[in-house]
C-alpha atoms as a PDB file:
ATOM      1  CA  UNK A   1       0.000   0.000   0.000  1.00  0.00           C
ATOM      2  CA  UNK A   2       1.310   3.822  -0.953  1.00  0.00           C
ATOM      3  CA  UNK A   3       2.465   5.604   2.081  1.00  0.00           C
ATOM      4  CA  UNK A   4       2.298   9.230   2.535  1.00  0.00           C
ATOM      5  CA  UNK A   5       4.426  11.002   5.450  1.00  0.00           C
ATOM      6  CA  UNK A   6       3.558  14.402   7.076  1.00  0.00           C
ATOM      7  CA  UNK A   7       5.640  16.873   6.645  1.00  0.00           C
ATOM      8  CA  UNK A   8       5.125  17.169  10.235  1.00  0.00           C
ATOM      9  CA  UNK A   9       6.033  14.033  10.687  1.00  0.00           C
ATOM     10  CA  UNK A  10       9.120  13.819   8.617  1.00  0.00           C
ATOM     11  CA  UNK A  11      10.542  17.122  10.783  1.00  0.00           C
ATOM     12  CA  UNK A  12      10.075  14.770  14.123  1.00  0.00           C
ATOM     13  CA  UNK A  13      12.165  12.101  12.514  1.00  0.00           C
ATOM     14  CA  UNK A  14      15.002  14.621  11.724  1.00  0.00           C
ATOM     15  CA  UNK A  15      15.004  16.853  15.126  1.00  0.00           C
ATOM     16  CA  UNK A  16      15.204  12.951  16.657  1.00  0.00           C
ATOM     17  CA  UNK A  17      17.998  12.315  14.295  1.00  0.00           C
ATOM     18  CA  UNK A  18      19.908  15.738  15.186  1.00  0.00           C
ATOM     19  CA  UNK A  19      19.104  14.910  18.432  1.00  0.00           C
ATOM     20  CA  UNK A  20      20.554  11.325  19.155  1.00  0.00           C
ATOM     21  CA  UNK A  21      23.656  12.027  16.780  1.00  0.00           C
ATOM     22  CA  UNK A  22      24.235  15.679  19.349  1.00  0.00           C
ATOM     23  CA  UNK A  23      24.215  12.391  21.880  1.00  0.00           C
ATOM     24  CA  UNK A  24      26.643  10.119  20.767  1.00  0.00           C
ATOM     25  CA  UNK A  25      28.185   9.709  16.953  1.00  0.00           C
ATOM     26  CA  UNK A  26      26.422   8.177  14.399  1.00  0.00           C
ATOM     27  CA  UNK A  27      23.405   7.009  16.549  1.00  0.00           C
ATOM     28  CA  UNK A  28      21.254   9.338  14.343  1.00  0.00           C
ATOM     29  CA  UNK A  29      22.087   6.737  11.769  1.00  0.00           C
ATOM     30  CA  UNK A  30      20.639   4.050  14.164  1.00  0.00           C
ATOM     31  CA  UNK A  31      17.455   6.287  14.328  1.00  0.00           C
ATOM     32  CA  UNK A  32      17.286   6.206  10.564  1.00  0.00           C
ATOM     33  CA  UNK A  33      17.544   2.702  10.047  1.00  0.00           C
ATOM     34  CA  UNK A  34      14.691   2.150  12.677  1.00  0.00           C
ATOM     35  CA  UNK A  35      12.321   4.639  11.203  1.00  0.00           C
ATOM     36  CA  UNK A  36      12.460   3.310   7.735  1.00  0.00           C
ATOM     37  CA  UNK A  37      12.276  -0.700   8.593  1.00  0.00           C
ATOM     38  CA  UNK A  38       9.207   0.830  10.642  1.00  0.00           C
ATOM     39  CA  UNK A  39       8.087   2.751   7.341  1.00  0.00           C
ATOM     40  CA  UNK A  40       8.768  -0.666   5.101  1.00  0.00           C
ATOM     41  CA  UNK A  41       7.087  -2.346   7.822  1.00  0.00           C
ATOM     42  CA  UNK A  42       3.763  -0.207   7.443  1.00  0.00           C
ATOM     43  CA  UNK A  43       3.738  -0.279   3.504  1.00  0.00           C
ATOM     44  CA  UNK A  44       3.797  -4.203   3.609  1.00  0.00           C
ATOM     45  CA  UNK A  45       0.817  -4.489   6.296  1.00  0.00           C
ATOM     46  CA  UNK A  46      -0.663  -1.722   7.299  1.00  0.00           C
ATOM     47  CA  UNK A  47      -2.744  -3.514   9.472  1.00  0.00           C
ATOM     48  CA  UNK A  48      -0.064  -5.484  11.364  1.00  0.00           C
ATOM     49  CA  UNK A  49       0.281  -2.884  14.200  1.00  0.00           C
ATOM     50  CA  UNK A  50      -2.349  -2.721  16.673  1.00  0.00           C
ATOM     51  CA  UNK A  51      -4.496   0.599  17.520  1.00  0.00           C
ATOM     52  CA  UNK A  52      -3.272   3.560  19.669  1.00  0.00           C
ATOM     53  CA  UNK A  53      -4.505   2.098  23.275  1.00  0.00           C
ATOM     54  CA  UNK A  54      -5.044   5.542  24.662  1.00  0.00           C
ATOM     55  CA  UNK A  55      -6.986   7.224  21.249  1.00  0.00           C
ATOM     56  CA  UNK A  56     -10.343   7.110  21.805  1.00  0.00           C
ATOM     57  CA  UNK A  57     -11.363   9.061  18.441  1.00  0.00           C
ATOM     58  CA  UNK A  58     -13.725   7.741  15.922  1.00  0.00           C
ATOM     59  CA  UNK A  59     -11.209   6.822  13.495  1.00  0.00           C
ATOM     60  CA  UNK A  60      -8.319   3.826  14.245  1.00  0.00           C
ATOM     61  CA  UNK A  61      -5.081   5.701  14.261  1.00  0.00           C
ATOM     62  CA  UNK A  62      -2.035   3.170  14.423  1.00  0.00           C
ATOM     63  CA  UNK A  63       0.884   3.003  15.620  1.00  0.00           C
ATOM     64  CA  UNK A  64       4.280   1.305  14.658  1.00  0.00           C
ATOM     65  CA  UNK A  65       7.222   1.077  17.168  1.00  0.00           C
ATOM     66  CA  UNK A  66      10.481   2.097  16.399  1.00  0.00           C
ATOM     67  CA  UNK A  67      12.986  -0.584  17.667  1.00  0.00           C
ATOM     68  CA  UNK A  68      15.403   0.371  20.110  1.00  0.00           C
ATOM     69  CA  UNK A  69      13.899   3.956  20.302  1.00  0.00           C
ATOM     70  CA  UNK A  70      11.369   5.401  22.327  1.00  0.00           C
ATOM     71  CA  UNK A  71       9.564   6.703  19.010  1.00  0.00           C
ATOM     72  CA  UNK A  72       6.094   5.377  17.548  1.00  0.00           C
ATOM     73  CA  UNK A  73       4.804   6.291  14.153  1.00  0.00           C
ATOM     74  CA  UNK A  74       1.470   7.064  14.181  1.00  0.00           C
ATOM     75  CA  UNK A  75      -0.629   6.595  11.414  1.00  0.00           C
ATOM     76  CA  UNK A  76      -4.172   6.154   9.713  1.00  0.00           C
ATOM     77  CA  UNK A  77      -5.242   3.546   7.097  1.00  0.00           C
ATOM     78  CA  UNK A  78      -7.069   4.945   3.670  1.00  0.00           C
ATOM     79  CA  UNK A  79      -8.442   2.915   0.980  1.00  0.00           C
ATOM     80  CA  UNK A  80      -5.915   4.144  -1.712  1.00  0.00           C
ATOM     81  CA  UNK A  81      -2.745   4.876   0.811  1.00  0.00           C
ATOM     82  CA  UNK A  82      -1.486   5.481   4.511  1.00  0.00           C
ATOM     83  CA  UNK A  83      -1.064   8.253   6.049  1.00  0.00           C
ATOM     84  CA  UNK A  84       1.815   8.543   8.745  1.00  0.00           C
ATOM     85  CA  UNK A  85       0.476  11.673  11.054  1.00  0.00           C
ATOM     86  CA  UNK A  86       3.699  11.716  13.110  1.00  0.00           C
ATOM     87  CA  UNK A  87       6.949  10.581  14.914  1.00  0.00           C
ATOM     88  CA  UNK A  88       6.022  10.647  18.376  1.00  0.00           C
ATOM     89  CA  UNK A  89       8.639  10.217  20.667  1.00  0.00           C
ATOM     90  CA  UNK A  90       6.288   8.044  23.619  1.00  0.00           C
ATOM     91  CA  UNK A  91       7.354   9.451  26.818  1.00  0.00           C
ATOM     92  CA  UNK A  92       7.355  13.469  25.864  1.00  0.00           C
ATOM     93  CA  UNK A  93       4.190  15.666  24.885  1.00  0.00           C
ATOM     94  CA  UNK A  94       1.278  13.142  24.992  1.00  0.00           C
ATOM     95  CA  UNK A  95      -1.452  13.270  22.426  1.00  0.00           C
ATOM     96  CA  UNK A  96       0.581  16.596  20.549  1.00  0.00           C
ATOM     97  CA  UNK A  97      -0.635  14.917  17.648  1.00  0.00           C
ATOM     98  CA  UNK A  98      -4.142  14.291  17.793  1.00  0.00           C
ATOM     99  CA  UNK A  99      -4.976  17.406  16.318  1.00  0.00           C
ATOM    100  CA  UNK A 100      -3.492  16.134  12.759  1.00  0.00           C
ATOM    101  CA  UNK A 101      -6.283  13.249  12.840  1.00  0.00           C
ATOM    102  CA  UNK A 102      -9.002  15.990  12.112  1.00  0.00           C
ATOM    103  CA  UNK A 103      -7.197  18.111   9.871  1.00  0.00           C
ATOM    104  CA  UNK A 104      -5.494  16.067   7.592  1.00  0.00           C
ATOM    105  CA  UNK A 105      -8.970  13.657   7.655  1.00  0.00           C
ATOM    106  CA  UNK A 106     -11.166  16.992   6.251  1.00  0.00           C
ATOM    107  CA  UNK A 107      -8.070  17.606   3.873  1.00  0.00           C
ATOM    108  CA  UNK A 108      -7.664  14.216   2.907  1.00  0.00           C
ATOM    109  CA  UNK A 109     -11.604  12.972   2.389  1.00  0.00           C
ATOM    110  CA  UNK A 110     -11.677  11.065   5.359  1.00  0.00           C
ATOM    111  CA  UNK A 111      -9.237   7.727   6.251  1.00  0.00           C
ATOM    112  CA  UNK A 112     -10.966   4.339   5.729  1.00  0.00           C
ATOM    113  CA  UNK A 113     -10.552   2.921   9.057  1.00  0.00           C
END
């Protein structure tokens, strides 16, 4: 399935790279890899990650865990694509996102499921 990545949500990923590699060396690479298996991961089967536990909107937004990095992408299946809505790091700024849903679903025609 097409994926589609918020701009929004592509700025996360690189403040998280600038961040970790500010951290130690080359661990912004590290981040990279993660986010794109996570990415390839999506595209294959969208529906292999489970719901966001603590959304309780009207449409199913998803999320995809980043391996060894407290990051989740959070997305929202379509009939024609997916729609990653952000890189949310899981411990900082709770629910930041959540306001994307609604936009980008008025913008957008409305997600499948």
């Amino acid at each position: 399935m097409k994926l589609k990545v918020l701009t929004e949500a592509r700025n996360e990923a690189f403040e998280a790279v600038v961040w970790y590699d500010e951290q130690v060396a080359g661990l912004g690479v590290g981040f990279i890899d993660a986010y794109e298996h996570a990415l390839e991961q999506i595209e294959e089967n969208p529906y292999h990650f489970s719901t966001w536990p603590a959304w309780k909107g009207r449409l199913s937004v998803r999320r995809a865990l980043l391996k060894r990095f407290p990051y989740a992408l959070l997305y929202v299946i379509r009939e024609d694509f997916v729609l990653v809505l952000a890189t949310a790091h899981l411990k900082r700024r709770p629910r930041y996102w959540t306001s994307r849903v609604n936009k980008r679903w008025a913008r957008e025609g409305g997600p499948k499921g």
